[in-house]
Protein backbone atom coordinates (compact mmCIF):
# COMPACT_ATOMS: atom_id res chain seq x y z
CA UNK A 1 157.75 77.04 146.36
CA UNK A 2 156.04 74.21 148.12
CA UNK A 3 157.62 71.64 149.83
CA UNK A 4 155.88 68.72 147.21
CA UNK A 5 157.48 70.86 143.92
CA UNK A 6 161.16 71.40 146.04
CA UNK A 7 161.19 67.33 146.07
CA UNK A 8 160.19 66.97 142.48
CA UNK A 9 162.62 69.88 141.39
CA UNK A 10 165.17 67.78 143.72
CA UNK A 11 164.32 64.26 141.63
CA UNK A 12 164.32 65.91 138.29
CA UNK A 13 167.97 67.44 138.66
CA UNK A 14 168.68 63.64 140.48
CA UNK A 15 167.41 62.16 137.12
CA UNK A 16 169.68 64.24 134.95
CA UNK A 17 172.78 63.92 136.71
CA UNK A 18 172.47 60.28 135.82
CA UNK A 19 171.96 60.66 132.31
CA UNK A 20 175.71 60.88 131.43
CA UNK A 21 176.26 57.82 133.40
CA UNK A 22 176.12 53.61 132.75
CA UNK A 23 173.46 53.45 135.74
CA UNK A 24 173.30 49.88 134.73
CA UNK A 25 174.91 47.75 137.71
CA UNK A 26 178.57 46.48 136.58
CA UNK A 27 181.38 44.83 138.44
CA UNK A 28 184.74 46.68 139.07
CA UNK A 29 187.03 45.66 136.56
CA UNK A 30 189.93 43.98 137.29
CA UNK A 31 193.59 44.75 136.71
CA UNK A 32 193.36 42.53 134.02
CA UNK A 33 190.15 44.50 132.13
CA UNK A 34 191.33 47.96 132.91
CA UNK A 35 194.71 46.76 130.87
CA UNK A 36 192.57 45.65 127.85
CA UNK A 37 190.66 49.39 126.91
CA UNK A 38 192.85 50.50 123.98
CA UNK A 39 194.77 54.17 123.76
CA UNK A 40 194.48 56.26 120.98
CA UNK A 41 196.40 59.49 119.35
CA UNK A 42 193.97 62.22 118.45
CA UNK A 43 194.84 64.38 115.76
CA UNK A 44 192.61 66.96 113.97
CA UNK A 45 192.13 66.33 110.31
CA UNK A 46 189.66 69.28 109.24
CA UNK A 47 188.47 72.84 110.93
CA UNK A 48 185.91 73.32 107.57
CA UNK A 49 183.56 70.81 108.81
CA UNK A 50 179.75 72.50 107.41
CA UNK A 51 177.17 70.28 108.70
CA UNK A 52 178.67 67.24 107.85
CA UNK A 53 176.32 64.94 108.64
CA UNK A 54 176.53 62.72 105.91
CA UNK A 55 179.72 60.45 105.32
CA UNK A 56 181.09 57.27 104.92
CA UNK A 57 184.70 55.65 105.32
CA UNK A 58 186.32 54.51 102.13
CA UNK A 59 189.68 54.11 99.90
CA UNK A 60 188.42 56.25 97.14
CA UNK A 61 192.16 57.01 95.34
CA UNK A 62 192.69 53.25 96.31
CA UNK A 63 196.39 54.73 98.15
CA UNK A 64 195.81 52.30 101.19
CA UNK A 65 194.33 55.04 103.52
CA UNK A 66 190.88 55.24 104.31
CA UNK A 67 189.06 58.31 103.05
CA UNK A 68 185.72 60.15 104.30
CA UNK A 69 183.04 60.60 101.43
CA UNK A 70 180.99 63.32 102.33
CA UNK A 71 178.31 65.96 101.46
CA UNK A 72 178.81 69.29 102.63
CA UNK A 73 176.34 71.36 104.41
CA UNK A 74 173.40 68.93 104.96
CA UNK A 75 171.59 71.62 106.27
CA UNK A 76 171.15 73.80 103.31
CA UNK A 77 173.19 71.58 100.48
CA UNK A 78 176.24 71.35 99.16
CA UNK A 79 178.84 69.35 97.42
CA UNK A 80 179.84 65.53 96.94
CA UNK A 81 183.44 64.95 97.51
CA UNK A 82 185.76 63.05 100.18
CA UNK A 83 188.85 64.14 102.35
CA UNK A 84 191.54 62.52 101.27
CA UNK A 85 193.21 60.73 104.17
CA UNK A 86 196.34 60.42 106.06
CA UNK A 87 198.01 59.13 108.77
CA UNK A 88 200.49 61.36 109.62
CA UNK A 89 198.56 63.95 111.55
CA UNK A 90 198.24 66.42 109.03
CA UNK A 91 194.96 68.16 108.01
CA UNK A 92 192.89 66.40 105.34
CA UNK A 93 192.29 68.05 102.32
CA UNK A 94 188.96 67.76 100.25
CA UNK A 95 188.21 67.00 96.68
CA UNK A 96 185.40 68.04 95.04
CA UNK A 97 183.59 65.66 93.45
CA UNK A 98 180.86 67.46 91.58
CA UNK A 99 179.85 70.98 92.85
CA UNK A 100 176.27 70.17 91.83
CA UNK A 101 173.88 67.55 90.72
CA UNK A 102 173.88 66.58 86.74
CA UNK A 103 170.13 68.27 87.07
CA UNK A 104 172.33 71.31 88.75
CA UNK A 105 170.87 71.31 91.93
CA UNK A 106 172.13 70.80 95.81
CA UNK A 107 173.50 67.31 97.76
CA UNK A 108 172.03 66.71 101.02
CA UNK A 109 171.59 64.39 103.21
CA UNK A 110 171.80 62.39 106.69
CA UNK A 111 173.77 59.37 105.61
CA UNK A 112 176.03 58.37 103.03
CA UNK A 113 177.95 54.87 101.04
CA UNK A 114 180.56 54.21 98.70
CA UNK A 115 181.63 51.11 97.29
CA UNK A 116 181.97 49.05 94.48
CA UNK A 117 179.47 49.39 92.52
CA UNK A 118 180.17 48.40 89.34
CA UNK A 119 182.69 45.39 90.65
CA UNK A 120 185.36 47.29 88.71
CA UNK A 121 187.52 47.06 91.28
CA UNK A 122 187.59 50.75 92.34
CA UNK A 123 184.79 52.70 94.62
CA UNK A 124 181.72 54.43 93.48
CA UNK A 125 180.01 57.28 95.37
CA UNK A 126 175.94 57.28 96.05
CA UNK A 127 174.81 61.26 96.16
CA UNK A 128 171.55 62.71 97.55
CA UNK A 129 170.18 65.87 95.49
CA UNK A 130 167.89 67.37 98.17
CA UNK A 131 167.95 71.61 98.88
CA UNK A 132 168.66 70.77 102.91
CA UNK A 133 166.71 69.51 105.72
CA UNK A 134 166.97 72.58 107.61
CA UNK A 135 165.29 73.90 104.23
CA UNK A 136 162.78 71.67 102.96
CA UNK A 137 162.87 68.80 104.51
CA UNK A 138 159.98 67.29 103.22
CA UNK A 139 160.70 67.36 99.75
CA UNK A 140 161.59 64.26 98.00
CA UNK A 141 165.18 63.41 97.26
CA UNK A 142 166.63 61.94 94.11
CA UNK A 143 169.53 59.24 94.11
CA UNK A 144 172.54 59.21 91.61
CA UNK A 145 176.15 56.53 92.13
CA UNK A 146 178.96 58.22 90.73
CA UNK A 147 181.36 55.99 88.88
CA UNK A 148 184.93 56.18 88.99
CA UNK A 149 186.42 55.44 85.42
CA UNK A 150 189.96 57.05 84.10
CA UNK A 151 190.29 59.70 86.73
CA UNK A 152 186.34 61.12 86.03
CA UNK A 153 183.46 60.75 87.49
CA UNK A 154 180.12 59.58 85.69
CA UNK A 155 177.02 59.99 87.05
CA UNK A 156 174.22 57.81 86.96
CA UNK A 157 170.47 58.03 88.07
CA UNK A 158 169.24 55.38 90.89
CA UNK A 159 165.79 57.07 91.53
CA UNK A 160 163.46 59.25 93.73
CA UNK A 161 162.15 58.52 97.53
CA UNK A 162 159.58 60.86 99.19
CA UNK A 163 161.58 62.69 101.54
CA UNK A 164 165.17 63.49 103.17
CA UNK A 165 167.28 60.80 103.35
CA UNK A 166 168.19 59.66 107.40
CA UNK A 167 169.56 56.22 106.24
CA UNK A 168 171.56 54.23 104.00
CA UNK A 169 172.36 50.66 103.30
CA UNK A 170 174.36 49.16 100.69
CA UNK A 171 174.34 45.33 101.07
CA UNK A 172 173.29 42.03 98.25
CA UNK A 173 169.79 41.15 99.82
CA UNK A 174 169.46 38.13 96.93
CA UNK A 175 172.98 36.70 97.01
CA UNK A 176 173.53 37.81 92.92
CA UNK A 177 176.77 39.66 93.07
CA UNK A 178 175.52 43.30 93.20
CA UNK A 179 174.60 45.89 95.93
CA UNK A 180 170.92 46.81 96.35
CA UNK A 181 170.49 50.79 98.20
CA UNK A 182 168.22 50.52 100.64
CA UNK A 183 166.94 54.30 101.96
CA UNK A 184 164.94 55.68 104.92
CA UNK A 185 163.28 58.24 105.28
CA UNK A 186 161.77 60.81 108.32
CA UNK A 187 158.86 63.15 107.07
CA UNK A 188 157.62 60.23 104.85
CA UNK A 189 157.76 57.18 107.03
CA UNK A 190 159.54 54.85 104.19
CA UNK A 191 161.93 51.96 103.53
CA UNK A 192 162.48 52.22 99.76
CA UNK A 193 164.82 49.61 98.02
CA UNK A 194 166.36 50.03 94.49
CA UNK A 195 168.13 46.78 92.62
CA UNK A 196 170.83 46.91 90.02
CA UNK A 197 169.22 45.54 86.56
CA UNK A 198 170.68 45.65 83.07
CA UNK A 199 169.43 48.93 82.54
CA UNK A 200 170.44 50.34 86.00
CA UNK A 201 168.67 50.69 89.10
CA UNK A 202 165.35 50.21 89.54
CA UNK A 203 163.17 51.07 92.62
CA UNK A 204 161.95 47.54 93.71
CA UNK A 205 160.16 48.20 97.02
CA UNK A 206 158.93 51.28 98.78
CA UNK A 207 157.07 50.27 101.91
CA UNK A 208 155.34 53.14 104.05
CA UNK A 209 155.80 51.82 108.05
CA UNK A 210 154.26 54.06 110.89
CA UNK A 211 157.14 56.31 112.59
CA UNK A 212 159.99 55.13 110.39
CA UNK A 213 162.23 58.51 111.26
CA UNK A 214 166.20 57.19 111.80
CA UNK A 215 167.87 55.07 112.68
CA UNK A 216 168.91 51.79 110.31
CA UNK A 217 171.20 48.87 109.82
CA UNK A 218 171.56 45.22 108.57
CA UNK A 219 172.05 42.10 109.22
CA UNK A 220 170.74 37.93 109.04
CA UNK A 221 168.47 38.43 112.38
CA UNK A 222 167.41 35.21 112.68
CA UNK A 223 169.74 33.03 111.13
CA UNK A 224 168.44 31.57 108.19
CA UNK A 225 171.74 33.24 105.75
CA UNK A 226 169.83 36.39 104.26
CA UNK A 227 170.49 39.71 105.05
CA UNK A 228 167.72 41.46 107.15
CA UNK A 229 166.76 45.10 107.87
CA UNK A 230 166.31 46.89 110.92
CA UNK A 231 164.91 50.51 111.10
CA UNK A 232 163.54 51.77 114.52
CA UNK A 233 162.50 49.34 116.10
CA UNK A 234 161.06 47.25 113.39
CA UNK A 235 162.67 44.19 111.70
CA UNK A 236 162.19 43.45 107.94
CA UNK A 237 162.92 39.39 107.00
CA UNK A 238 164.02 39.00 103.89
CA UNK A 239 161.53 37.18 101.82
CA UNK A 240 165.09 35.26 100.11
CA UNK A 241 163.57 36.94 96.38
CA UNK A 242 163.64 40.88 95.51
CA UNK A 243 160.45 39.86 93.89
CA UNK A 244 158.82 38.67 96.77
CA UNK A 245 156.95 40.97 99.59
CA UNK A 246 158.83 42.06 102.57
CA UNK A 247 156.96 41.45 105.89
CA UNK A 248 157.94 43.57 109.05
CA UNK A 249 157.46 43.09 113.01
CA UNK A 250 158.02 45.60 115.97
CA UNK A 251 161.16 44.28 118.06
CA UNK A 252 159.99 46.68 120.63
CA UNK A 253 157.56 49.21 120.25
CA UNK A 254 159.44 52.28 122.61
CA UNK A 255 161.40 53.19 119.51
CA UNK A 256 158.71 53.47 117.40
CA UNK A 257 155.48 54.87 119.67
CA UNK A 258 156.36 58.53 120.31
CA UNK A 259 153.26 60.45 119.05
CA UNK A 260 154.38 63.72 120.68
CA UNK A 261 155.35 66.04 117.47
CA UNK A 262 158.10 66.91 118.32
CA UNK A 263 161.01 66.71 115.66
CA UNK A 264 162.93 64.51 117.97
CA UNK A 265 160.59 61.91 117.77
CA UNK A 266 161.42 58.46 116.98
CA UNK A 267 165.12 59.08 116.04
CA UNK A 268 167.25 56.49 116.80
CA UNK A 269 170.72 54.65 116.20
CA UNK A 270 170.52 50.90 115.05
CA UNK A 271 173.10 49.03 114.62
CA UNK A 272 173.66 45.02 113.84
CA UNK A 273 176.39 42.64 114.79
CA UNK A 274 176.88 39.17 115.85
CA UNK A 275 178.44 39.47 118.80
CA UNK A 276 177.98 36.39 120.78
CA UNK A 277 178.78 33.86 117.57
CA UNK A 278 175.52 32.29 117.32
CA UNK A 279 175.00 33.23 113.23
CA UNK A 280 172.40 36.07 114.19
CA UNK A 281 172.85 39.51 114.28
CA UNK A 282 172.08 41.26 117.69
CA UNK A 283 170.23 44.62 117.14
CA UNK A 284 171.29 47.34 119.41
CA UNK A 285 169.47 50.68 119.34
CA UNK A 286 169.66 54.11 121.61
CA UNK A 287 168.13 57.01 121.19
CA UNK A 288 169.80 59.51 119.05
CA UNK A 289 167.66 62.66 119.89
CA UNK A 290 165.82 62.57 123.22
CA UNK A 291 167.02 61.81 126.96
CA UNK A 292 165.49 59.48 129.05
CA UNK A 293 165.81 56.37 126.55
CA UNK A 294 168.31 53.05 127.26
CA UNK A 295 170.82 51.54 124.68
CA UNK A 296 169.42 47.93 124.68
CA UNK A 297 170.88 44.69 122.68
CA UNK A 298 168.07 42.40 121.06
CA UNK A 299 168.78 39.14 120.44
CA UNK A 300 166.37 36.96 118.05
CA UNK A 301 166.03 33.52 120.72
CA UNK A 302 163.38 30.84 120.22
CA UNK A 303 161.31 33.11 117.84
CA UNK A 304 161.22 35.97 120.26
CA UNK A 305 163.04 39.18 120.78
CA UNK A 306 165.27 38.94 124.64
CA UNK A 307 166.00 42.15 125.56
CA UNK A 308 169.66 43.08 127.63
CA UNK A 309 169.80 46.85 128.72
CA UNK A 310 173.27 48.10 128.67
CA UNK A 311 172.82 51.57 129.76
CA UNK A 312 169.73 52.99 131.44
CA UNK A 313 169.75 56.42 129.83
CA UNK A 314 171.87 58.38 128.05
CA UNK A 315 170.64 61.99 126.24
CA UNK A 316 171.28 62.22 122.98
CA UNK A 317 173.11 58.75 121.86
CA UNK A 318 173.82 60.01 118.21
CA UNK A 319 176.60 57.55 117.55
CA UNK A 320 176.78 53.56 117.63
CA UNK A 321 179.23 51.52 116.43
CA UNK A 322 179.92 47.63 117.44
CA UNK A 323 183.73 46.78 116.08
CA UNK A 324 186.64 44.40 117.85
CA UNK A 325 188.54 48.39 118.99
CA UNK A 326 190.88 45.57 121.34
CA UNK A 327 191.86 42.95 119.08
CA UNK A 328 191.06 40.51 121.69
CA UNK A 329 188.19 38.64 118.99
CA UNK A 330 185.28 39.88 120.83
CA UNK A 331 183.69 42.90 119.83
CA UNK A 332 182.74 46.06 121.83
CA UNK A 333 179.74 48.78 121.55
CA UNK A 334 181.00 52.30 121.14
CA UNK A 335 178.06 54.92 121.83
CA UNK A 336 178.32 58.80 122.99
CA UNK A 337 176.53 61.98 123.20
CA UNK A 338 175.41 64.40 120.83
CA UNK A 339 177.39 67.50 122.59
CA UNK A 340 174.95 70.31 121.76
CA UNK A 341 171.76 68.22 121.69
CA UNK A 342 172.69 67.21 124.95
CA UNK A 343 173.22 71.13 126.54
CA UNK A 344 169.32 71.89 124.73
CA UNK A 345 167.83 68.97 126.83
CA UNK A 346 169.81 69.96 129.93
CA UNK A 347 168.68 73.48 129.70
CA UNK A 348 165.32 72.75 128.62
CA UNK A 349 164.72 71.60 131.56
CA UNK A 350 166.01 74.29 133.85
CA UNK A 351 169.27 72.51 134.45
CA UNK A 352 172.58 73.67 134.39
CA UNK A 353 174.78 71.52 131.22
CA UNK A 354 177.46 69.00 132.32
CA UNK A 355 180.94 69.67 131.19
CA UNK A 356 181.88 66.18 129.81
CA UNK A 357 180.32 64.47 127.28
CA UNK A 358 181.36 60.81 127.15
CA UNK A 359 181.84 58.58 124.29
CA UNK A 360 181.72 55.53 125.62
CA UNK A 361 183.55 51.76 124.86
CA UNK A 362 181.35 48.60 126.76
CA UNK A 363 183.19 45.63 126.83
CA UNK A 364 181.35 42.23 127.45
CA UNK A 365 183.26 40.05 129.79
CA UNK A 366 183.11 37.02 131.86
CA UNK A 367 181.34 39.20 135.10
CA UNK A 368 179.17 41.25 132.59
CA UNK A 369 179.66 44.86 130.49
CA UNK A 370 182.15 47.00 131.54
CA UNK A 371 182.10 51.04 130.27
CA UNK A 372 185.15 53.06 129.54
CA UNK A 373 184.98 56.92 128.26
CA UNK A 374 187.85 57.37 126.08
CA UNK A 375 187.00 60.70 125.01
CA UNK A 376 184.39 63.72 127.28
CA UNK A 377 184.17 66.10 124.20
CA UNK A 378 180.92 64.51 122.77
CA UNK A 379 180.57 62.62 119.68
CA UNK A 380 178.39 62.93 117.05
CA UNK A 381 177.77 60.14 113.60
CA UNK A 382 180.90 58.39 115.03
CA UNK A 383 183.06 56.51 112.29
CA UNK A 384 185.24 53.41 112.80
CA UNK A 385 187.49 51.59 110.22
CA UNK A 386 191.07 50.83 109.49
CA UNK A 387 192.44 53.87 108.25
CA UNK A 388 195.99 53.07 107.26
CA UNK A 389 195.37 49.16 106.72
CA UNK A 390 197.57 48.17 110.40
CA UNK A 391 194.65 45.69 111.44
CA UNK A 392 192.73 48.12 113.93
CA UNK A 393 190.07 50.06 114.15
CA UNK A 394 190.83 53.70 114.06
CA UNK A 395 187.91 56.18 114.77
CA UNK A 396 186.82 59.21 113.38
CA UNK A 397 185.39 61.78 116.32
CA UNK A 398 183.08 64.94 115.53
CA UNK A 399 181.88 66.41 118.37
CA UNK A 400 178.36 67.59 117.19
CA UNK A 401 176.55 68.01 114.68
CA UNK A 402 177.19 71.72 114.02
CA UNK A 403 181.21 71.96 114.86
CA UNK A 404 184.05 73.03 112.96
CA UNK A 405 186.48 70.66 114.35
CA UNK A 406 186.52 66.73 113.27
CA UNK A 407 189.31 64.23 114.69
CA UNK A 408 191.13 61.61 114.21
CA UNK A 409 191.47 58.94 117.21
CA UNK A 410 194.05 56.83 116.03
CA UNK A 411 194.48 53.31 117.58
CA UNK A 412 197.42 52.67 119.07
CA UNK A 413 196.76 48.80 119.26
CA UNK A 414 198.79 48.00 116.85
């Protein structure tokens, strides 16, 4: 081997030592910081866990505890039901839903939302019928909610978008009382929207954006009290009517300009939160497939987008949650890595895998961000919510995307 490839051999393993770090500069934290990171109780609430990919965090037998809607075995399809929570440290059991679609076919998908649909009072499911992305995942899927009325569940038809489902929304874009679903989608490139009418939902925008893949959340961006999207990299203003079109702008083009092929490609978290109390939503995004990419914070300032890096690089960020974990009124960015993910890129590249896999807490204080792993096991689609209804945020910890084993982190704050 030549002395020129030793050095590059030397500054590629250099490189990817750092990637499990915050290489971003930070100031020691003081006594006072250190004392502020929150402790948690982990318990494990399921050992069935088949490709779990999609799920969402909701009371769904209204008992006070927080339960996880879910569709099992993303990969290849599955069912629609929820594990029913607890607090007590026990394992969760499922329900079952519906062990098929009304057309009798599988639920798949990448993301998932329950809520009130109907403003009944109790929570509604959204289902994906799709045979699996690991099977076909360009075929389209098709959209039911599931109502809960008198102990039964009745489902209804929302519509069709062109491919597997990465992302989903569930937020009033026109300020009328009802929830519009907002999808995205990878092998298709599209942003569909469907609107509660008399007669149900209707599909009332499907817009086709170059490199749309994953990655989605939403939020007023620039202040002006509607509720904006951001997918990859791109923001979509709300026009303030459904009727109206929607108009979209790159916030920064590196999440959105990998032309490589590969099925990594454009993948990213996004998530939305106004952290700084300025009545915008910040965007922050990290890459949830690839190495080498930052988790940045954009914030919408003088009709521009300022950028603030929080971490350099970090392989595999496949989690990314802003919530107040502390209860100290400021909110903190929880991020991780995708365990297994992270071993492929290590030993893709001829490099032995680390054996901790941080998910991360980054506090914003007075002398800048601070980082704190709380956990080295790898995270994957991290949850957050107030499971037993105590006023903090309790988190729910899977490990990758493939384990058996999902967790509860239980927050000790209170």
């Amino acid at each position: 081997m030549s002395d020129r490839m030793k050095t590059g051999r030397a500054i590629l393993f250099l490189n990817l030592a750092m990637l499990l770090s915050c290489s971003s500069p930070t100031p020691p934290k003081s006594a006072d910081e250190e004392s502020q990171w929150p402790a948690f109780e982990t318990s494990l609430i399921s050992n069935q866990a088949a490709l779990w990919w999609a799920r969402s965090l909701a009371d769904v037998d209204a008992d006070g505890i927080l339960d996880i809607v879910l569709q099992n075995d993303n990969g290849y399809g599955g069912w629609l039901g929820y594990l029913k929570g607890n607090a007590t440290g026990e394992i969760w059991q499922a329900v079952i839903v519906a062990e098929q679609t009304p057309s009798g076919n599988k639920f798949a998908a990448g993301d998932l939302e329950a809520a009130d649909l109907d403003r009944d009072g109790d929570v509604d499911l959204i289902a994906v019928e799709h045979p699996g992305e690991w099977s076909q995942s360009g075929a389209p899927s098709n959209l039911y909610w599931y109502e809960q009325s008198d102990e039964q569940w009745i489902p209804h038809n929302i519509g069709s978008i062109p491919s597997f489902l990465k992302d989903m929304s569930l937020v009033d874009l026109d300020n009328d009382g009802t929830l519009e679903v907002i999808t995205l989608t990878y092998d298709a490139q599209a942003l569909t929207i469907f609107g509660m009418k008399e007669s149900g939902y209707q599909k009332l925008w499907e817009l086709l954006i170059d490199n749309l893949h994953e990655g989605m959340d939403v939020g007023d961006l620039n202040g002006d009290g509607q509720v904006d999207i951001a997918g990859n990299g791109y923001w979509l203003q709300n026009p303030g009517h459904l009727d109206s079109p929607w108009n979209y702008q790159s916030i920064d083009q590196i999440w959105h300009n990998q032309e490589d092929n590969h099925w990594a490609r454009n993948a990213t978290k996004v998530a939305c939160a106004d952290i700084d109390g300025d009545n915008r939503a910040e965007v922050f995004v990290c890459h949830s497939e690839k190495a080498d990419y930052p988790l940045v914070r954009y914030d919408f300032e003088n009709g521009k987008w300022e950028k603030e890096q929080l971490i350099d690089s970090l392989p595999a960020a496949h989690s990314l949650v802003v919530a107040d974990i502390d209860l100290d009124g400021q909110e903190e960015v929880l991020t991780g890595v995708n365990r297994h993910r992270a071993r492929d890129i290590f030993q893709e590249r001829g490099i032995d895998p680390p054996r901790e896999y941080p998910l991360y807490i980054l506090k914003q204080t007075a002398s800048g961000w601070i980082k704190k792993s709380i956990d080295n096991n790898g995270v994957y689609n991290l949850l957050a919510g107030d499971l037993e209804g105590d006023g903090d945020i309790d988190l729910i910890r899977w490990t990758s995307h493939d384990m058996k084993d999902m967790w509860l982190m239980k927050n000790l704050s209170k």
